[in-house]
C-alpha atoms as a PDB file:
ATOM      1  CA  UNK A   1      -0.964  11.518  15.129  1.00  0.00           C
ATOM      2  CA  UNK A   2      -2.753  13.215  12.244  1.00  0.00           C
ATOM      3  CA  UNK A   3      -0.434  16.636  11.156  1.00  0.00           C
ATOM      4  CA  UNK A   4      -2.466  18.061   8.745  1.00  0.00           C
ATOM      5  CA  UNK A   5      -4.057  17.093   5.150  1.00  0.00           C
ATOM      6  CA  UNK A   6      -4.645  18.775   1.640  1.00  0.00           C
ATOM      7  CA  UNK A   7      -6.128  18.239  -1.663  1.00  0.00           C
ATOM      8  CA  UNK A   8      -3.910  17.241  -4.886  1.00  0.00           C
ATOM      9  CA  UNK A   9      -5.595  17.116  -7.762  1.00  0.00           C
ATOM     10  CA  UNK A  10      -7.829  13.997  -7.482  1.00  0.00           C
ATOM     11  CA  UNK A  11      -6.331  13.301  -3.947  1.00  0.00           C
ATOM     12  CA  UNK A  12      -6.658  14.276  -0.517  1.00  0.00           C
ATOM     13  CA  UNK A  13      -2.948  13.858   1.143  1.00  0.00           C
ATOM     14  CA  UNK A  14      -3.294  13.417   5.180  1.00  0.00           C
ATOM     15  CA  UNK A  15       0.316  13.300   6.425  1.00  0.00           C
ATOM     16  CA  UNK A  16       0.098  11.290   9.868  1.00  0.00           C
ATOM     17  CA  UNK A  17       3.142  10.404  12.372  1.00  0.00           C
ATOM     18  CA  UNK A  18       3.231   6.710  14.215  1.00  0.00           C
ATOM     19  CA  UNK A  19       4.747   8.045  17.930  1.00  0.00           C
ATOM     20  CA  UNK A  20       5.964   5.111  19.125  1.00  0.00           C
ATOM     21  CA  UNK A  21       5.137   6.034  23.410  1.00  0.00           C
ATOM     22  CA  UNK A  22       8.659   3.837  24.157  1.00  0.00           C
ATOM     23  CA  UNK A  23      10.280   6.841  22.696  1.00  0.00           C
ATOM     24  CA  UNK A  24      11.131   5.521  19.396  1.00  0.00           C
ATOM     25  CA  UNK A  25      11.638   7.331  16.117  1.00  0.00           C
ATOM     26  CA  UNK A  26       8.620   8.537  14.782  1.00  0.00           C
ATOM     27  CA  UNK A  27       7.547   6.848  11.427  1.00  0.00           C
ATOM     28  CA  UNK A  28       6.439   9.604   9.089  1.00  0.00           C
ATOM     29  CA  UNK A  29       3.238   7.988   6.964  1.00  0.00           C
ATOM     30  CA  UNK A  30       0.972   9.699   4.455  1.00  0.00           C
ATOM     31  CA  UNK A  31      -1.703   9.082   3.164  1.00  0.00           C
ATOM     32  CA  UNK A  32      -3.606   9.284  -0.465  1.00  0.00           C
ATOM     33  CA  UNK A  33      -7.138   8.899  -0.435  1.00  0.00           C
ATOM     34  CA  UNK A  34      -9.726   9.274  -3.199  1.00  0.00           C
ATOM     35  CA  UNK A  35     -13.165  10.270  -3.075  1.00  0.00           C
ATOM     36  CA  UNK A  36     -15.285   7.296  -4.100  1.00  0.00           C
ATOM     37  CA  UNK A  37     -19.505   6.856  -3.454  1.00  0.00           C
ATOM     38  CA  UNK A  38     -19.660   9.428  -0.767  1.00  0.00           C
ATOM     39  CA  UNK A  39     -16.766   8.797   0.764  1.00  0.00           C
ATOM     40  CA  UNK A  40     -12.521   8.058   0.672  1.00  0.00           C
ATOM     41  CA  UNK A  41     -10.937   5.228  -0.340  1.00  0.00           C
ATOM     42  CA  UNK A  42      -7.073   4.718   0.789  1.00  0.00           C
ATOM     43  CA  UNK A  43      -5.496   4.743  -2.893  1.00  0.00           C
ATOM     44  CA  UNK A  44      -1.661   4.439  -1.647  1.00  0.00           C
ATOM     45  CA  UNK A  45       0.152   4.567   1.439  1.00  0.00           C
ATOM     46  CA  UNK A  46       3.213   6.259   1.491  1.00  0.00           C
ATOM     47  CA  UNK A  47       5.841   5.451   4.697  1.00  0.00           C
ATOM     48  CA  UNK A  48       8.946   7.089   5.096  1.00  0.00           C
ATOM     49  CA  UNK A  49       8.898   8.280   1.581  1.00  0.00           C
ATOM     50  CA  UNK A  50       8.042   4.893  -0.026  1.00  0.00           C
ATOM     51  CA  UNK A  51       5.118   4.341  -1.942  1.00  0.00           C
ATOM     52  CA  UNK A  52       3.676   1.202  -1.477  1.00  0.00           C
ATOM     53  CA  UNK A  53       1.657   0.999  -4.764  1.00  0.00           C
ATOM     54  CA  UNK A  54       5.004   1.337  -6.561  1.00  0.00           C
ATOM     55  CA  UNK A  55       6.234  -1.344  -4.449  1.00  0.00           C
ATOM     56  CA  UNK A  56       3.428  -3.185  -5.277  1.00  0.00           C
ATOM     57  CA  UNK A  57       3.671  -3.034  -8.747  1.00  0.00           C
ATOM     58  CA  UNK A  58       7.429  -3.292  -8.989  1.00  0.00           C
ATOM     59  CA  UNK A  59       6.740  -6.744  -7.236  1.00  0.00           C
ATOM     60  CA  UNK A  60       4.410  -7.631  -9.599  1.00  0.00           C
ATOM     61  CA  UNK A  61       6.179  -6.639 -12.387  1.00  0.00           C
ATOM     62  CA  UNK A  62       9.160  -8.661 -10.999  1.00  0.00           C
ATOM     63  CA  UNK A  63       7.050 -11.923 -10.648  1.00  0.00           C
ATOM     64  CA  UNK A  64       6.009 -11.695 -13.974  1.00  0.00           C
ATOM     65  CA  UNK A  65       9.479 -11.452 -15.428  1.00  0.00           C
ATOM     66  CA  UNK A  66      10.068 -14.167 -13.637  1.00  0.00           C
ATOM     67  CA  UNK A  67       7.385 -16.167 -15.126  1.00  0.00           C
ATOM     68  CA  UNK A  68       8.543 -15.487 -18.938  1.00  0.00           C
ATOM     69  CA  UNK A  69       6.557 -12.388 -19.258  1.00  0.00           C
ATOM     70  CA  UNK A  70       3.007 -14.491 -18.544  1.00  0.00           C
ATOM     71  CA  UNK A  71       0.629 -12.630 -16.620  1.00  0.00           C
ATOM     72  CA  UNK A  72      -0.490 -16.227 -15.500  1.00  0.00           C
ATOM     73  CA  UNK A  73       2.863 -15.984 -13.212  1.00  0.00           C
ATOM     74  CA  UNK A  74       1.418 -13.498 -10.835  1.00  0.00           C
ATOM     75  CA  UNK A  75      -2.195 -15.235 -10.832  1.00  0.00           C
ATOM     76  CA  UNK A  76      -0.481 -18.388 -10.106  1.00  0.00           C
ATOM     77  CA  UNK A  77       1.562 -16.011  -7.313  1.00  0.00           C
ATOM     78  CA  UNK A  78      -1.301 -14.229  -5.764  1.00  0.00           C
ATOM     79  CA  UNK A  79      -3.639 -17.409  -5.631  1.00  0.00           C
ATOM     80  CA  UNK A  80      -0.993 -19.231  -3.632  1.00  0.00           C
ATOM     81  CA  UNK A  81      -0.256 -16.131  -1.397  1.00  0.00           C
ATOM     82  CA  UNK A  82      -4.143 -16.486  -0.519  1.00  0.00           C
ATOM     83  CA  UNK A  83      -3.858 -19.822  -0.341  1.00  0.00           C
ATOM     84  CA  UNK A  84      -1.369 -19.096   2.294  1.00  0.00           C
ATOM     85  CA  UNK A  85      -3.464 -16.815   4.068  1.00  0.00           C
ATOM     86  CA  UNK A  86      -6.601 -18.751   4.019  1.00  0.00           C
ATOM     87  CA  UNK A  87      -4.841 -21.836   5.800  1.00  0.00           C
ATOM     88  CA  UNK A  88      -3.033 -19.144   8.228  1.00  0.00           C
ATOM     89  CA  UNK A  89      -6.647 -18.081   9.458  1.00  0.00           C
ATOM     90  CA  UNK A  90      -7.957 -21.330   9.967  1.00  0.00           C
END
């Protein structure tokens, strides 16, 4: 259920509820789009107050601690987890 939306900046913010029809709680989800070619691209997703691109990168960041500081840590990381994916599909 879309509640409403507005423009920040460089973003359009559309603040959206997931009603579960069991009677569930409501998940509270927002969304931050950016204009791109004519239309929006979804530039984070924001659920329950958590951003997931700052999940995302904390994750990251984390794997490439991990890995001695090597950015090759989280190639390594992300070409298994499509690895993984790939072989999930088939």
């Amino acid at each position: 259920m879309v509640d409403g939306s507005r423009e920040d900046g460089q973003f359009v913010l559309v603040n959206s509820r997931l009603v579960d029809p069991k009677g569930g709680p409501e998940v509270r989800v927002e969304w931050r789009l950016i204009r791109q070619g004519g239309g929006f691209r979804v530039a984070d997703v924001v659920i329950e107050g958590v951003s997931m691109s700052v999940t995302q990168r904390q994750e990251y960041a984390s794997v490439i601690q991990s890995g001695g500081g090597e950015v090759k840590a989280l190639i390594k990381a992300l070409n298994d987890r499509m690895a993984r994916l790939k072989s999930s599909n088939s």
